[in-house]
Protein backbone atom coordinates (compact mmCIF):
# COMPACT_ATOMS: atom_id res chain seq x y z
CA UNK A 1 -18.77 -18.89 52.49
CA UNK A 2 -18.98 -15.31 51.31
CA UNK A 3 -15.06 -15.81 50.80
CA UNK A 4 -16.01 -18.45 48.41
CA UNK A 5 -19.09 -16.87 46.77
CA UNK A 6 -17.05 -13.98 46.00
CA UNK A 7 -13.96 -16.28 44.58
CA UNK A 8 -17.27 -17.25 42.12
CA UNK A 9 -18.36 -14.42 41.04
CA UNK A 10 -14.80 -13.23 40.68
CA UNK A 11 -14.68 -16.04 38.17
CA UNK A 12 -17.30 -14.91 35.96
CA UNK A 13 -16.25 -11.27 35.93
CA UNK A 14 -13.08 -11.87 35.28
CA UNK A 15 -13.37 -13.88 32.04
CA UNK A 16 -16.20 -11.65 31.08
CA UNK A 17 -13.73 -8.99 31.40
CA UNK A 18 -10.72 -9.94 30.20
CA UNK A 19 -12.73 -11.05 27.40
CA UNK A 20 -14.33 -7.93 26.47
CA UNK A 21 -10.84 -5.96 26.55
CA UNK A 22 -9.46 -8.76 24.45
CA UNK A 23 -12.04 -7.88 21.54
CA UNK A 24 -12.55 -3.81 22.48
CA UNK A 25 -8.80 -3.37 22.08
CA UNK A 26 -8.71 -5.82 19.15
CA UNK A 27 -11.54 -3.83 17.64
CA UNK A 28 -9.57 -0.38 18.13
CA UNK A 29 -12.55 0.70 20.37
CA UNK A 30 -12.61 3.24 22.57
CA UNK A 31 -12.17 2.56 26.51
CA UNK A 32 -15.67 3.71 27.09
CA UNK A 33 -17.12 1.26 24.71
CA UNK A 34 -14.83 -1.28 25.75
CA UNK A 35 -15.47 -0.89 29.00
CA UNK A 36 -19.39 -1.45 28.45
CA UNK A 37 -18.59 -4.72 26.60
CA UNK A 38 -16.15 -6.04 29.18
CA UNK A 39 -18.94 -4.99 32.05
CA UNK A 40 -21.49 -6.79 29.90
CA UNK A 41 -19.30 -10.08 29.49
CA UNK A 42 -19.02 -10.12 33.04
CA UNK A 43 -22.29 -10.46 33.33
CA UNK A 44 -23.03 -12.69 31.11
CA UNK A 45 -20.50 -15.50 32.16
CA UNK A 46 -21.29 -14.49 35.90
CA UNK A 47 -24.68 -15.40 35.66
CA UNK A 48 -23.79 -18.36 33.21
CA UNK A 49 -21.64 -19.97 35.83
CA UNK A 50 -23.94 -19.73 38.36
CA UNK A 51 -27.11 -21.12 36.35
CA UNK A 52 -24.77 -24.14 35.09
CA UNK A 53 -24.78 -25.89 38.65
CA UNK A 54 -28.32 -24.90 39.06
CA UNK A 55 -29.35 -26.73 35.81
CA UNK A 56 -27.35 -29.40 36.44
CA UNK A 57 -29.74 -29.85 40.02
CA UNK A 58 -32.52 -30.26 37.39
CA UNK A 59 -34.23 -26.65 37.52
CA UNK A 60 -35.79 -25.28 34.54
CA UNK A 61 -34.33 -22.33 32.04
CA UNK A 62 -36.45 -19.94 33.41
CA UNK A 63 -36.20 -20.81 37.39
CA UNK A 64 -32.25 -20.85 37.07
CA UNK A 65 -32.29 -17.69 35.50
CA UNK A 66 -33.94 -16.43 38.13
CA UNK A 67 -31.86 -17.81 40.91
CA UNK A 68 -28.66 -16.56 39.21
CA UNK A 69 -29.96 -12.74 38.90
CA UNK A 70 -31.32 -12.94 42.20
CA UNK A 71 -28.10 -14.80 43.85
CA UNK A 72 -25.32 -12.38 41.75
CA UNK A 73 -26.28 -9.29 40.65
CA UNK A 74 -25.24 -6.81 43.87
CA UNK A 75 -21.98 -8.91 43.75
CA UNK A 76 -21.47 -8.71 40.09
CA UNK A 77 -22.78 -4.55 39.94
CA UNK A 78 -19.98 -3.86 43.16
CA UNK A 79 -17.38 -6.12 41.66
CA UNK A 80 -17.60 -4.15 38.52
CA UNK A 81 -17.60 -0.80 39.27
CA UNK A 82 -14.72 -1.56 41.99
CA UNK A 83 -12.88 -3.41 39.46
CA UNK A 84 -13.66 -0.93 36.26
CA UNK A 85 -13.24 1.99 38.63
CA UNK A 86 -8.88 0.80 39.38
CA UNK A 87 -8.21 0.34 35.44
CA UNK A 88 -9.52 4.05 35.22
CA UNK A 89 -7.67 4.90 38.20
CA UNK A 90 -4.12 3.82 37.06
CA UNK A 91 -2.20 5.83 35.11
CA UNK A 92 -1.92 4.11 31.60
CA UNK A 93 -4.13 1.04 32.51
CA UNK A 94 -6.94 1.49 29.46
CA UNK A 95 -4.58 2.73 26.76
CA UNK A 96 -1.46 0.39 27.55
CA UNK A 97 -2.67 -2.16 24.89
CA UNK A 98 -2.46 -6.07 26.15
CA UNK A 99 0.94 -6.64 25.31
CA UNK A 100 1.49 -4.19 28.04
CA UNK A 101 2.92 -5.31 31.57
CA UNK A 102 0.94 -2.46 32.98
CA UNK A 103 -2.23 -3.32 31.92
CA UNK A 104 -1.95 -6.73 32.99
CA UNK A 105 -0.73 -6.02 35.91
CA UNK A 106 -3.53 -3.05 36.88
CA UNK A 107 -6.03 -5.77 35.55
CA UNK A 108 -5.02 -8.52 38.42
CA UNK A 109 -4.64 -5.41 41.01
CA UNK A 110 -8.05 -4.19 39.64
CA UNK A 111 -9.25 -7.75 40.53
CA UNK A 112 -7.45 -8.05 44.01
CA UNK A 113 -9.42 -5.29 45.08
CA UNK A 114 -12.42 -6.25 43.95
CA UNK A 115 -12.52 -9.11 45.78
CA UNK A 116 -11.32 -7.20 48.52
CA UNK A 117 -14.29 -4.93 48.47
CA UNK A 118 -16.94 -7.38 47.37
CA UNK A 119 -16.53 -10.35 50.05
CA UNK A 120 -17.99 -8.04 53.26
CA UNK A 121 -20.76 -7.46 50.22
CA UNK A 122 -21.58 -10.95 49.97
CA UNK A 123 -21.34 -11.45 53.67
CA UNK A 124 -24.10 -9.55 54.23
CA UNK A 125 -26.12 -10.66 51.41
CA UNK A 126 -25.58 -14.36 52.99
CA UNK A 127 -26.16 -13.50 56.61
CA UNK A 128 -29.31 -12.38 55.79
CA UNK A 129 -30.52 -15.25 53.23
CA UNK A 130 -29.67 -13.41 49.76
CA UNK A 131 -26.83 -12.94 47.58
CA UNK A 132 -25.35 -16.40 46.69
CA UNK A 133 -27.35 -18.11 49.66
CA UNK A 134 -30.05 -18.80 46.90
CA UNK A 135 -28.35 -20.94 45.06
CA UNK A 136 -27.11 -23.31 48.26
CA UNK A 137 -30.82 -24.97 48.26
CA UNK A 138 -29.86 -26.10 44.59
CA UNK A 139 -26.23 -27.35 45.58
């Protein structure tokens, strides 16, 4: 389950993310400020994916709003400063430019270990009734 969970929010961060380094290098921006759009993305489309199924179960704006902050932020926070935290990390990741093998390549490693670091997370979270086990009562 927390595999799973973590495969989710994985999801969200990742098109949040490739997203915002699609527009900050676009844009010419610098790798702080794309960085802060990318993390913001991820958020966005983290907690959009997660309040999709829970409107779909028939639960207000407001209520599934609620259920996706409480069910992904930790996940979401540890999943981006893990993956954020590898791009920096790599020699070359932030200013290789997307047409770059390496920043590709850093990006899906970033990613790997993400999920790597975030799954015990969300096992936690579950086994003791938080985290993504919030949104099971809507599934």
């Amino acid at each position: 389950m927390a595999a799973v969970a973590t495969l989710h929010c994985l999801t969200g961060c990742a098109i949040g993310e490739v997203l915002g380094m699609v527009i900050g290098t676009a844009l010419g921006w610098s790798n702080v400020a794309t960085i802060a759009l990318a993390v913001g993305l991820a958020f966005v489309f983290g907690y959009a994916l997660t309040m999709v199924g829970v409107l779909r179960a028939g639960v207000g704006f407001k209520q599934a709003l609620k259920v996706a902050l409480a069910a992904d932020t930790v996940s979401i926070l540890v999943m981006e400063i893990v993956d954020n935290g590898v791009m920096v990390v790599v020699p070359g990741a932030m200013d290789a430019g997307l047409a770059s093998g390496l920043f590709w390549g850093a990006l899906a490693f970033a990613f790997l270990v993400a999920f790597v670091v975030t799954t015990p997370v969300n096992k936690w979270l579950i086994g003791r009734g938080k985290g993504h086990a919030v949104v099971h009562a809507y599934h």
